[in-house]
C-alpha atoms as a PDB file:
ATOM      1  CA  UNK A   1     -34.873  24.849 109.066  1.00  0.00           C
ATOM      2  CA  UNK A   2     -36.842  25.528 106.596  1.00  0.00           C
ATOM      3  CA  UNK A   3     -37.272  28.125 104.111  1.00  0.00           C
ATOM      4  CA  UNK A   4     -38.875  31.520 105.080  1.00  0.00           C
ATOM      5  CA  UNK A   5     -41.495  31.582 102.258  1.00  0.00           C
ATOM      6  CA  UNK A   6     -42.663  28.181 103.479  1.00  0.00           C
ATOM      7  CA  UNK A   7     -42.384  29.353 107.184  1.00  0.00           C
ATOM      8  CA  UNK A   8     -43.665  32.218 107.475  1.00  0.00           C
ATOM      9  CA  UNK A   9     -45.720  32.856 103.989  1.00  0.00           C
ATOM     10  CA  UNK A  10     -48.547  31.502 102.538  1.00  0.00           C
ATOM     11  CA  UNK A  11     -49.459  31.353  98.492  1.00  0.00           C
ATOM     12  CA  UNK A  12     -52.136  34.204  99.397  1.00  0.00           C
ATOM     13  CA  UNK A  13     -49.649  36.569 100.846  1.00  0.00           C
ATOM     14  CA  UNK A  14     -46.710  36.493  98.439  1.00  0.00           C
ATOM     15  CA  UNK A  15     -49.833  36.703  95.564  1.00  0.00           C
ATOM     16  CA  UNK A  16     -50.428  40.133  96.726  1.00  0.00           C
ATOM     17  CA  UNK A  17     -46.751  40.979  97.242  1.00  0.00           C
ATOM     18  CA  UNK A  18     -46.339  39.714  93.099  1.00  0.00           C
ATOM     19  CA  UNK A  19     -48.966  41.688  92.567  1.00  0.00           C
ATOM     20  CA  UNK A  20     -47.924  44.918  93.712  1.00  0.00           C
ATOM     21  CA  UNK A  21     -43.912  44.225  92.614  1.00  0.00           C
ATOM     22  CA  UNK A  22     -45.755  43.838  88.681  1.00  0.00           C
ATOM     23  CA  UNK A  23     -47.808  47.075  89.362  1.00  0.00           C
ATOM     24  CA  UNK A  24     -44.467  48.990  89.628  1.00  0.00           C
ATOM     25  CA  UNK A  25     -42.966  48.230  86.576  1.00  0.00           C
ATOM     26  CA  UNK A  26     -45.485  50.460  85.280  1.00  0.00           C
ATOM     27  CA  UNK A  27     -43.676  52.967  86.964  1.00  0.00           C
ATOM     28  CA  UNK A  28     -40.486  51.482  87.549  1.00  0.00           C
ATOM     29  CA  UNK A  29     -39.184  52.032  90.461  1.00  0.00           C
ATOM     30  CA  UNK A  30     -37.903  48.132  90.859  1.00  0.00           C
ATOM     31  CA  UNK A  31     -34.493  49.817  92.096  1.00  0.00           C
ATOM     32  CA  UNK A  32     -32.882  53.057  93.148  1.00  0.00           C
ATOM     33  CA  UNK A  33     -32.715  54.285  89.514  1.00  0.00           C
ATOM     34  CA  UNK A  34     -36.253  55.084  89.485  1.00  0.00           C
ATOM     35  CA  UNK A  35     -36.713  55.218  85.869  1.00  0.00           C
ATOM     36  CA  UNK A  36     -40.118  55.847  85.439  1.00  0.00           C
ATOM     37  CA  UNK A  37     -40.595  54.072  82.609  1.00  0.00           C
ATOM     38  CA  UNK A  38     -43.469  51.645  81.952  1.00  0.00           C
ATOM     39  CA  UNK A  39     -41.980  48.465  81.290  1.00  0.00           C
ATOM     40  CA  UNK A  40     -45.195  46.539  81.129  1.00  0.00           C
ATOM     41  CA  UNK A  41     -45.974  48.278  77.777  1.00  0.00           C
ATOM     42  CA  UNK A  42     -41.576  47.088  76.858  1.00  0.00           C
ATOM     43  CA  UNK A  43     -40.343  50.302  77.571  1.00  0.00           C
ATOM     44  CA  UNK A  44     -36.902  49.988  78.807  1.00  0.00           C
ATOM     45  CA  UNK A  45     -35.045  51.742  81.694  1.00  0.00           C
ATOM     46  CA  UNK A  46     -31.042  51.924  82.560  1.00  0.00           C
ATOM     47  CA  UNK A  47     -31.193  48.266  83.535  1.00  0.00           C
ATOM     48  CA  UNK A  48     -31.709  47.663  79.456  1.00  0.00           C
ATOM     49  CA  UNK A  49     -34.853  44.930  80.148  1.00  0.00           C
ATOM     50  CA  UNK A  50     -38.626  45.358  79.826  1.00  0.00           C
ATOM     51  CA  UNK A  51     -41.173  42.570  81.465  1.00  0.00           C
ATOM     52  CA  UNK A  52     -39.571  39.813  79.445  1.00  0.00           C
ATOM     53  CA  UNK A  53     -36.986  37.738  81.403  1.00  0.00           C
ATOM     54  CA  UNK A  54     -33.715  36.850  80.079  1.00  0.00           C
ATOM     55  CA  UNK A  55     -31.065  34.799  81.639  1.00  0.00           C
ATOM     56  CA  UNK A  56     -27.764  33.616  80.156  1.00  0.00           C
ATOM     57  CA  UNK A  57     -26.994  30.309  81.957  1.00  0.00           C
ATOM     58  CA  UNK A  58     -28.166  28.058  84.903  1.00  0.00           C
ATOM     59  CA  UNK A  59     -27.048  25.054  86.848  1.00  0.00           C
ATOM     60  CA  UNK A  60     -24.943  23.680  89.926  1.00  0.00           C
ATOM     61  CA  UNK A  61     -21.592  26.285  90.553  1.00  0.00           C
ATOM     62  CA  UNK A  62     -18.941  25.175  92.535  1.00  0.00           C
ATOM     63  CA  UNK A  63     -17.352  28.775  92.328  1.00  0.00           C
ATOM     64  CA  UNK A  64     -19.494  30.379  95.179  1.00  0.00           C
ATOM     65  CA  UNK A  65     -18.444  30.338  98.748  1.00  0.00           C
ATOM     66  CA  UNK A  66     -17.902  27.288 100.641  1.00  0.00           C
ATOM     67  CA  UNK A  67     -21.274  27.726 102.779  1.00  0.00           C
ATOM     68  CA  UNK A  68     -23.452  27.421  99.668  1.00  0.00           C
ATOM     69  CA  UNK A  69     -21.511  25.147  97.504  1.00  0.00           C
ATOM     70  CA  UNK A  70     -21.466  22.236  99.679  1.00  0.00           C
ATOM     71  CA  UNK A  71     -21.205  19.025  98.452  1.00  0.00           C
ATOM     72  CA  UNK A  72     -23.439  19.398  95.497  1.00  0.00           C
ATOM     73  CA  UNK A  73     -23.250  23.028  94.392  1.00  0.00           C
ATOM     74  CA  UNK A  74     -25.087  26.294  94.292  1.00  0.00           C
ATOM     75  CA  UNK A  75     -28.026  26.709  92.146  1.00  0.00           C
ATOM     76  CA  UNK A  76     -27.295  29.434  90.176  1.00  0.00           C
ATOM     77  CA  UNK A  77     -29.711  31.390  87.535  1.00  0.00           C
ATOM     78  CA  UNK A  78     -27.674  33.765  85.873  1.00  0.00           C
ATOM     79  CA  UNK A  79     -29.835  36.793  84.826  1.00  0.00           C
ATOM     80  CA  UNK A  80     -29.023  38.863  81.548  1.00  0.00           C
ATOM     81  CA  UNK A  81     -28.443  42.653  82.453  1.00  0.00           C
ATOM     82  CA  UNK A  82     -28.121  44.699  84.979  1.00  0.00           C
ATOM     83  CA  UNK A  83     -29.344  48.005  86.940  1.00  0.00           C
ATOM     84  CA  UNK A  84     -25.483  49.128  87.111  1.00  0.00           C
ATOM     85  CA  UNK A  85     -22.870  49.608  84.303  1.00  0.00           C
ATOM     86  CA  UNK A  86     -19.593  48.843  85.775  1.00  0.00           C
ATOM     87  CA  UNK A  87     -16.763  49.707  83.567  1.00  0.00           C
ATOM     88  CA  UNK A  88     -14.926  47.076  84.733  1.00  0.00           C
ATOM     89  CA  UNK A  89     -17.836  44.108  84.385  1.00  0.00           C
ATOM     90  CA  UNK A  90     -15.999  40.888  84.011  1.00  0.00           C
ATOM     91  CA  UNK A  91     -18.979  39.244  82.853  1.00  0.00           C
ATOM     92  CA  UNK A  92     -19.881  42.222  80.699  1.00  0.00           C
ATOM     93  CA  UNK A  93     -21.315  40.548  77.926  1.00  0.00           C
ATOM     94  CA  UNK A  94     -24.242  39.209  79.907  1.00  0.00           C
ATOM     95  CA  UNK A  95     -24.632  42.288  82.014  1.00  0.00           C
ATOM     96  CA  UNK A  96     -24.306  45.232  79.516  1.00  0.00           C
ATOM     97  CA  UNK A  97     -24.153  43.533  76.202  1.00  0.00           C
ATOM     98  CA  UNK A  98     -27.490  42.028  76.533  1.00  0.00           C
ATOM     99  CA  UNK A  99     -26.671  37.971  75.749  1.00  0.00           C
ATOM    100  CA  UNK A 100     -29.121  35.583  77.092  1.00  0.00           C
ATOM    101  CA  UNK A 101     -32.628  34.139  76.427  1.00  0.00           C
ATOM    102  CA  UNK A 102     -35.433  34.510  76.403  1.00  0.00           C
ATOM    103  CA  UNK A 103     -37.785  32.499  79.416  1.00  0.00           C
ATOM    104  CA  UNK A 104     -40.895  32.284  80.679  1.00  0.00           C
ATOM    105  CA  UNK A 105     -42.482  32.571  84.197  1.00  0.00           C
ATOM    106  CA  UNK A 106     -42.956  28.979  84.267  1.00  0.00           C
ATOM    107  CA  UNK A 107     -39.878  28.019  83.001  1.00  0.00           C
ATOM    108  CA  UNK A 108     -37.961  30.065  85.561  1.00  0.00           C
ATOM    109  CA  UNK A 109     -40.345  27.960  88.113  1.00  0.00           C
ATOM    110  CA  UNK A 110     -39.100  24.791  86.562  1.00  0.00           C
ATOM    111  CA  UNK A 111     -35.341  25.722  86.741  1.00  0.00           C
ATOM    112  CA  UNK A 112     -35.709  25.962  90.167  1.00  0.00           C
ATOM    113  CA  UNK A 113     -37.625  22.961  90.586  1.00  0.00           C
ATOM    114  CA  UNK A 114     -34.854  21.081  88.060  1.00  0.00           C
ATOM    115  CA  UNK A 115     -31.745  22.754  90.290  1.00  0.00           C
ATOM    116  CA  UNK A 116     -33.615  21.328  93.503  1.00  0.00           C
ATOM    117  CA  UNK A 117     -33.701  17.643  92.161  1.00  0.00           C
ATOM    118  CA  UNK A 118     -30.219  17.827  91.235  1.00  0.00           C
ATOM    119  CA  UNK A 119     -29.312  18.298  94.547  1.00  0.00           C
ATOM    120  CA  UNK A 120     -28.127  21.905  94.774  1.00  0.00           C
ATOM    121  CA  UNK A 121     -28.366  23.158  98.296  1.00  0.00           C
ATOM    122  CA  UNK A 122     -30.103  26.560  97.072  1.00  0.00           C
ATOM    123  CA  UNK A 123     -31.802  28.753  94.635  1.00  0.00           C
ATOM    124  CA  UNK A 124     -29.087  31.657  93.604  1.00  0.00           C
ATOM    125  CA  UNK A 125     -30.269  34.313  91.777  1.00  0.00           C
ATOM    126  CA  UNK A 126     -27.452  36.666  90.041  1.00  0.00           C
ATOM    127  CA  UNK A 127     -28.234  39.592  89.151  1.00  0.00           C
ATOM    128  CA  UNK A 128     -31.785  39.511  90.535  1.00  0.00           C
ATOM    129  CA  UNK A 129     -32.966  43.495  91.056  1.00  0.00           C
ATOM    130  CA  UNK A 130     -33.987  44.351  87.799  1.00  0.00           C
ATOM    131  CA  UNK A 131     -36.568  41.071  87.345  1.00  0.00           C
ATOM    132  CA  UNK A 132     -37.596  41.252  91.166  1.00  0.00           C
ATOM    133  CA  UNK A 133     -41.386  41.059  90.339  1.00  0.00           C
ATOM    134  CA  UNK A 134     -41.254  37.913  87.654  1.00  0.00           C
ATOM    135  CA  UNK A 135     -38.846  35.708  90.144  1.00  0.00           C
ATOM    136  CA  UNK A 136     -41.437  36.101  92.751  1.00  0.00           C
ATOM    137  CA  UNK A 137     -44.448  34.839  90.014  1.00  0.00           C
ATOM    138  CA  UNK A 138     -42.085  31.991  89.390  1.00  0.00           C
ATOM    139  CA  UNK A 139     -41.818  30.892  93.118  1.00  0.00           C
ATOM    140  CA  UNK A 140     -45.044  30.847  93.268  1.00  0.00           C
ATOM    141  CA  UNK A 141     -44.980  28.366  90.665  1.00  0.00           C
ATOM    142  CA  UNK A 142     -42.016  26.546  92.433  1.00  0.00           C
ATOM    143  CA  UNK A 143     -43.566  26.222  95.293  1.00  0.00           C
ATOM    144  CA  UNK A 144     -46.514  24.630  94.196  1.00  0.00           C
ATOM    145  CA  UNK A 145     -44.167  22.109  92.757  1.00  0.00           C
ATOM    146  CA  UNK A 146     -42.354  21.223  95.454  1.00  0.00           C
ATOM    147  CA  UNK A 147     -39.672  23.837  95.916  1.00  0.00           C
ATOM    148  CA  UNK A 148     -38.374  24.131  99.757  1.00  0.00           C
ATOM    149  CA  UNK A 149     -34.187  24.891  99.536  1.00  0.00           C
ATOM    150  CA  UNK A 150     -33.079  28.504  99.968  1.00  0.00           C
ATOM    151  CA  UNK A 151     -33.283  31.190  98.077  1.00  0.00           C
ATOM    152  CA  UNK A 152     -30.022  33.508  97.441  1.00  0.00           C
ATOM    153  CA  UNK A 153     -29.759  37.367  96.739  1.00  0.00           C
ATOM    154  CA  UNK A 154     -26.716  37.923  94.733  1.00  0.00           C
ATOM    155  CA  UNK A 155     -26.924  41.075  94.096  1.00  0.00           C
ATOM    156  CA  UNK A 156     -24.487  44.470  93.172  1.00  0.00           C
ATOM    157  CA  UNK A 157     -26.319  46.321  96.542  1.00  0.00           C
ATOM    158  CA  UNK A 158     -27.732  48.905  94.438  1.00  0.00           C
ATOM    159  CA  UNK A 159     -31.223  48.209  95.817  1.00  0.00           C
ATOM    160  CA  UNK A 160     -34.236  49.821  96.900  1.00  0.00           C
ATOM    161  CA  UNK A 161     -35.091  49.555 100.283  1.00  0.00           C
ATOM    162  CA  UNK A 162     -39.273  49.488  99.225  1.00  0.00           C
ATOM    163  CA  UNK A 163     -38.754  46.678  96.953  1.00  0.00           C
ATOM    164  CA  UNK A 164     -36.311  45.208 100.021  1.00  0.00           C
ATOM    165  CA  UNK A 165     -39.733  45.190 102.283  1.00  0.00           C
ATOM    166  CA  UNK A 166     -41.580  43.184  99.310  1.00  0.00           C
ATOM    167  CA  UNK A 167     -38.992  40.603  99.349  1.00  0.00           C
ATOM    168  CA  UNK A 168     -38.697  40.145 103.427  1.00  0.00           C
ATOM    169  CA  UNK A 169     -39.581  36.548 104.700  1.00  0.00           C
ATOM    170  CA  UNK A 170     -38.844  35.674 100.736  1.00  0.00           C
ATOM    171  CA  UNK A 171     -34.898  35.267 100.700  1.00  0.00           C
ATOM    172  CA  UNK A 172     -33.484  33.977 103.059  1.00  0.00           C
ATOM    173  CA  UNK A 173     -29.441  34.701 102.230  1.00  0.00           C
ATOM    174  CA  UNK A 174     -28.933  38.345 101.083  1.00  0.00           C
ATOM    175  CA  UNK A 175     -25.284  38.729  98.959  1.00  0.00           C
ATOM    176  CA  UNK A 176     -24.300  42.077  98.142  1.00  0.00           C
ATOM    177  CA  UNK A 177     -21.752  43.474  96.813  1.00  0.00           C
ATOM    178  CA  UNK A 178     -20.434  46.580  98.595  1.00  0.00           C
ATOM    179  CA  UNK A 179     -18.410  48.015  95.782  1.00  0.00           C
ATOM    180  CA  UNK A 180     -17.753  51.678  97.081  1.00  0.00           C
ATOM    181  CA  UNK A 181     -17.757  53.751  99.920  1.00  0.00           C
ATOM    182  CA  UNK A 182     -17.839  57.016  97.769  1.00  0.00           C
ATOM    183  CA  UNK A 183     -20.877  58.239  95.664  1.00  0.00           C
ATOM    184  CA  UNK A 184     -18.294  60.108  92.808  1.00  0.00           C
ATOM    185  CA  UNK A 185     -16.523  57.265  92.106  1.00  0.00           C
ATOM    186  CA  UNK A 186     -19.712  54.996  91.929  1.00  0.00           C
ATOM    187  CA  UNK A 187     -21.231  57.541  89.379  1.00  0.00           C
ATOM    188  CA  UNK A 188     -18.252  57.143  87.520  1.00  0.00           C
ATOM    189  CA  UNK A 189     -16.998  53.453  87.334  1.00  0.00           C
ATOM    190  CA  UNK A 190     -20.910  52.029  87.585  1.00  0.00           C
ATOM    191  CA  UNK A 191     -23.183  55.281  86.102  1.00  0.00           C
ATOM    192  CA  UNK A 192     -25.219  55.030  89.230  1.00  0.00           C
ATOM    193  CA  UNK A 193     -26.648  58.374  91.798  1.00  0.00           C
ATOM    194  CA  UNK A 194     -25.698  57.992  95.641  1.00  0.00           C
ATOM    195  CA  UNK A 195     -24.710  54.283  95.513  1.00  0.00           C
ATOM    196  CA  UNK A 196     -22.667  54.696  99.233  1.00  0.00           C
ATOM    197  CA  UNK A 197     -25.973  56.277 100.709  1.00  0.00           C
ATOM    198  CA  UNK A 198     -28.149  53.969  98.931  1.00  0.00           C
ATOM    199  CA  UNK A 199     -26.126  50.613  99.921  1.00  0.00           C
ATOM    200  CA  UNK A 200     -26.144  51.502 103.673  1.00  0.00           C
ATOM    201  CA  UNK A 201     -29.534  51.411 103.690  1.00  0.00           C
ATOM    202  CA  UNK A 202     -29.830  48.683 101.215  1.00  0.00           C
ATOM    203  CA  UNK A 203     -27.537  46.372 103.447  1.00  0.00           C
ATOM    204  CA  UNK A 204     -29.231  47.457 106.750  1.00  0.00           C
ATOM    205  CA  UNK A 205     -32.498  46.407 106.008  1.00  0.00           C
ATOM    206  CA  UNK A 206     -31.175  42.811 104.512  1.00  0.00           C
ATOM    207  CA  UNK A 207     -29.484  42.463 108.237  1.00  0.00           C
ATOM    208  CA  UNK A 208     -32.770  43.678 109.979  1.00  0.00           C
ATOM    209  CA  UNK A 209     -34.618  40.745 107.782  1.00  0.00           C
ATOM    210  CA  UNK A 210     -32.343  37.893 107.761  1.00  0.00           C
ATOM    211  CA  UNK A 211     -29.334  38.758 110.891  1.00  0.00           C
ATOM    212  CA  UNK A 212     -26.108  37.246 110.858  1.00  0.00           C
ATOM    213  CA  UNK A 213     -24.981  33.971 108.499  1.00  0.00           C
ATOM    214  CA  UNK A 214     -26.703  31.016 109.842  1.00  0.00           C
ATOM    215  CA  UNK A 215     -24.718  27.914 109.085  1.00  0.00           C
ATOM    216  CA  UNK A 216     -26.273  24.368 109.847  1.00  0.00           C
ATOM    217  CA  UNK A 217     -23.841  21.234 111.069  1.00  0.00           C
ATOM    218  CA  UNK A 218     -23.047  20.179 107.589  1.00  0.00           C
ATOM    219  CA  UNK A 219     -21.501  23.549 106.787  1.00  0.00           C
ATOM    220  CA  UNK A 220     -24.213  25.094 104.697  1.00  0.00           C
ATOM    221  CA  UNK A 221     -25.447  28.747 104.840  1.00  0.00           C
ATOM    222  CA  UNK A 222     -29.391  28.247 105.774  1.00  0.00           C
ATOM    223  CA  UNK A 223     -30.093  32.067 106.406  1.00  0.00           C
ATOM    224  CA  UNK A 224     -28.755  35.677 106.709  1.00  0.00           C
ATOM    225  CA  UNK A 225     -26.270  38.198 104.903  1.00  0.00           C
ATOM    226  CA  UNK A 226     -23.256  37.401 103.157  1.00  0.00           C
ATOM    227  CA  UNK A 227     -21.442  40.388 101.607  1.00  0.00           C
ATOM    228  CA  UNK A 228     -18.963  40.711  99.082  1.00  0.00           C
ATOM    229  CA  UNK A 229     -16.656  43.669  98.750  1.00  0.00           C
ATOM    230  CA  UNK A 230     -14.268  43.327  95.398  1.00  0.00           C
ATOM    231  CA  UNK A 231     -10.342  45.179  96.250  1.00  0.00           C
ATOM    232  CA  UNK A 232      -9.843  47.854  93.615  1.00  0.00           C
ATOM    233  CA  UNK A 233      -6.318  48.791  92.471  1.00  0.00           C
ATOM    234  CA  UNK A 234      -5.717  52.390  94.052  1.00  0.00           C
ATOM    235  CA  UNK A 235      -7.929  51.944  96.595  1.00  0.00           C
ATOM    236  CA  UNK A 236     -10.821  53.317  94.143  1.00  0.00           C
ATOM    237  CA  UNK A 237     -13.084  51.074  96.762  1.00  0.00           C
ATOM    238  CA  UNK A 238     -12.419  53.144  99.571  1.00  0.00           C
ATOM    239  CA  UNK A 239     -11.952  49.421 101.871  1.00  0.00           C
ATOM    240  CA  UNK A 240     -11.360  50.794 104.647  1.00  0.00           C
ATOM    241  CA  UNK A 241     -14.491  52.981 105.113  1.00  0.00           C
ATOM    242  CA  UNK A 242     -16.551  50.090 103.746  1.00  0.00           C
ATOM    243  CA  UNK A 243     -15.254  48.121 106.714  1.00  0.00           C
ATOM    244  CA  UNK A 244     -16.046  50.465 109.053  1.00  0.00           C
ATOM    245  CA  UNK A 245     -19.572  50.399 108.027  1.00  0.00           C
ATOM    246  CA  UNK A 246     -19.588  46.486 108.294  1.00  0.00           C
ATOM    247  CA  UNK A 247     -17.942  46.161 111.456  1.00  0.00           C
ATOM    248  CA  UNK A 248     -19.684  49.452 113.332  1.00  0.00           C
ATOM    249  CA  UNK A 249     -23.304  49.809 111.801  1.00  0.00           C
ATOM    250  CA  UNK A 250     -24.022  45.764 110.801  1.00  0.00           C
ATOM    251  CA  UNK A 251     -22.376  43.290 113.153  1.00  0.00           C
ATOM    252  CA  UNK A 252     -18.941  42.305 113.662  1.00  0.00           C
ATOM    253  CA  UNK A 253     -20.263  38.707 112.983  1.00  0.00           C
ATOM    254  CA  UNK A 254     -20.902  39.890 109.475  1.00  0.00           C
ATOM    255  CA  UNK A 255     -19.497  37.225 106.728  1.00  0.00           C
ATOM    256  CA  UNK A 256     -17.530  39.133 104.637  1.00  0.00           C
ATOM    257  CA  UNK A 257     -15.736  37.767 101.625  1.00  0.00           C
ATOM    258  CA  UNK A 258     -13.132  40.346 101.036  1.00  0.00           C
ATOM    259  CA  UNK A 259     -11.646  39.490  97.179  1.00  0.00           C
ATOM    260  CA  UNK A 260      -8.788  39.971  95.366  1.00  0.00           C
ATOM    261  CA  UNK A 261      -9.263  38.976  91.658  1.00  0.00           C
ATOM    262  CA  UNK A 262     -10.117  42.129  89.914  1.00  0.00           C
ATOM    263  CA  UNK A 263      -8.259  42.285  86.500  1.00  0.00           C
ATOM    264  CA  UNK A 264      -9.250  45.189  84.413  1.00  0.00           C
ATOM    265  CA  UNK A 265     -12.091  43.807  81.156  1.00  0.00           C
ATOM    266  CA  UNK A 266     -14.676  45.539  79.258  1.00  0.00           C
ATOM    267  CA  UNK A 267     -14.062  49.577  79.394  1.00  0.00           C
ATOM    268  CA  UNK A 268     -11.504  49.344  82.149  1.00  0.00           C
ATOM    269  CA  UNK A 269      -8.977  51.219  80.327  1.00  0.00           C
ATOM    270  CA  UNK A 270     -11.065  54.388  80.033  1.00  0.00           C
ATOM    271  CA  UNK A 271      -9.974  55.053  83.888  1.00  0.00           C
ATOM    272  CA  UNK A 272      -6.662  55.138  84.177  1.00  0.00           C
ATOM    273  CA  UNK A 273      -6.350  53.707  88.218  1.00  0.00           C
ATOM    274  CA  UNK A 274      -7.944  50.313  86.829  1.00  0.00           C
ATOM    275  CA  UNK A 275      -5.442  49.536  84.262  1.00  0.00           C
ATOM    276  CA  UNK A 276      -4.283  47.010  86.788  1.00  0.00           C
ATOM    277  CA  UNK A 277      -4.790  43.897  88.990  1.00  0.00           C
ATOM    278  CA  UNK A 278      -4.331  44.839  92.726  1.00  0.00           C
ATOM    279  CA  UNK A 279      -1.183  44.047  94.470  1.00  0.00           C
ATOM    280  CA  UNK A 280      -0.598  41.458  96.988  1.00  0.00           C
ATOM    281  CA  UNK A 281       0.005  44.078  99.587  1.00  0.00           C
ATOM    282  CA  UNK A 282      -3.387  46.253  99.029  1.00  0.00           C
ATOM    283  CA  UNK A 283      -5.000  43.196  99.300  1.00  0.00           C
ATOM    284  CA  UNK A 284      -2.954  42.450 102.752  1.00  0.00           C
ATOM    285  CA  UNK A 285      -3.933  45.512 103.648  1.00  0.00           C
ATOM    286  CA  UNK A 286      -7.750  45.102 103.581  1.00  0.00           C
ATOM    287  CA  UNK A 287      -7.965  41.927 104.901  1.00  0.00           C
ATOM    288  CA  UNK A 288      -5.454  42.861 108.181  1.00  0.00           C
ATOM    289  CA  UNK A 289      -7.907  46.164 108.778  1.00  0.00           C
ATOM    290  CA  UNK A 290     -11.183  43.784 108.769  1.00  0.00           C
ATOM    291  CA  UNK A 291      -9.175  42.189 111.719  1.00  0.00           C
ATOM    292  CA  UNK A 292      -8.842  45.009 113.002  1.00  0.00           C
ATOM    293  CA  UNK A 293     -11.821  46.027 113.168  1.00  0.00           C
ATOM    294  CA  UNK A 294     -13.189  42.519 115.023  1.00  0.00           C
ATOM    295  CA  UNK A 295     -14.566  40.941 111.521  1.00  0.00           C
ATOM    296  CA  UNK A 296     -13.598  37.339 111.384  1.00  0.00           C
ATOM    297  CA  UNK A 297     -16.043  35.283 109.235  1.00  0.00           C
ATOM    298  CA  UNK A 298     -15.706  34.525 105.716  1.00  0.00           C
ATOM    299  CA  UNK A 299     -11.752  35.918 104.787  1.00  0.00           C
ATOM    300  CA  UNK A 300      -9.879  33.673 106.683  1.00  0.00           C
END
């Protein structure tokens, strides 16, 4: 099987889609925070980045799930900053702190081409959203060099549905987070408007492009959504609801890696419910309503 933007793209058509992803950062509207701002000229919006790239690290991980390590690992770019600002960010300093550096276009292109030849089984871009429009000049690049593994989503699920269209026939596995099924408690623990509204739509459109997880005979994801939903302590994620979403508007099919190592970092104490790991048993809980609901993949 091979990748979408080799099967069903040629350089011409994802040259216009770069084009028009760079033409709104002059605007930004990238995401769903709409910031207006013209990044082009380094004005910066809530994501903290203008048109310059920064990432933090990149190489094979062995941490992701099973269907994209493999034997030889995920390739993972991890990209500095973020369009949310969880209080709780375990990885914090990259995402709100700013560390990273700085990288070109073609160098991005050559990361991917470098985490190809070492074998990795995809390209896994964390913490995309905010640098949509310069990944998609790099894979240009990549492709012209070669490039023809996978490319990965991971993303928070804060997205916007018109830069979703832009990407279609791009990625191939969509991961989102769903974090919360309540648009209060997003605005609060991740400064963000109408995140339950937004990622309903978000995560609908990714199944509409890409279906259910595709995984070949060796074991490895080729194509379709993955989500992620993190337990909260206090039930601050509102599981249950998020499950009812997965299981009754997406497919009961749906790979869903329900997980249970939160542990409160960065501003976490400022909210007093987070000033906790989960226990075993709202954990249990979760994972025997997913069940319940028919979802089987992925947390078992």
């Amino acid at each position: 099987m091979l990748p979408l933007y080799l099967e069903r793209l040629n350089l011409l058509e994802l040259n216009k889609r770069a084009e028009i992803l760079k033409k709104m950062l002059e605007e930004c509207r990238i995401c769903p925070n709409e910031c207006a701002v013209n990044r082009l000229q380094g004005e910066i919006g809530n994501c903290h980045s203008a048109d310059e790239v920064l990432i933090s690290s990149y190489g094979p991980h062995f941490g992701e799930e099973p269907e994209l390590v493999g034997l030889y690992g995920s390739g993972t770019i991890f990209f500095t900053n973020c369009n949310l600002s969880c209080v709780y960010c375990q990885n914090y300093d990259i995402s709100q702190l700013g560390i990273g550096n700085r990288i070109s276009i073609d160098e991005i292109a050559n990361i991917m081409i470098s985490l190809q030849s070492r074998g990795c089984h995809n390209i896994n871009l964390v913490t995309p959203t905010h640098f949509v429009p310069q990944i998609v000049e790099a894979l240009i690049i990549a492709i012209e060099k070669g490039l023809e593994i996978p490319l990965v989503y991971n993303c928070g699920g804060y997205e916007s549905v018109e830069t979703l269209h832009l990407l279609e026939d791009i990625i191939d596995i969509y991961m989102p987070d769903i974090k919360y099924s309540d648009n209060e408690v997003a605005a609060r623990l991740s400064g963000i408007k109408n995140y339950w509204n937004v990622v309903r739509s978000a995560v609908k459109e990714m199944h509409i492009q890409v279906g259910d997880l595709h995984i070949d005979k060796k074991g490895i994801a080729r194509r379709g959504l993955l989500v992620r939903h993190l337990v909260l302590p206090n039930n601050l994620a509102g599981s249950e609801k998020v499950i009812d979403f997965i299981a009754d508007e997406i497919s009961e099919e749906t790979y869903l890696n329900i997980m249970d190592q939160y542990r409160p970092a960065f501003k976490a104490a400022e909210e007093q419910k987070l000033m906790r790991r989960i226990k075993s048993d709202e954990f249990e809980r979760v994972v025997e309503y997913a069940r319940f609901k028919g979802l089987h993949r992925g947390f078992v």
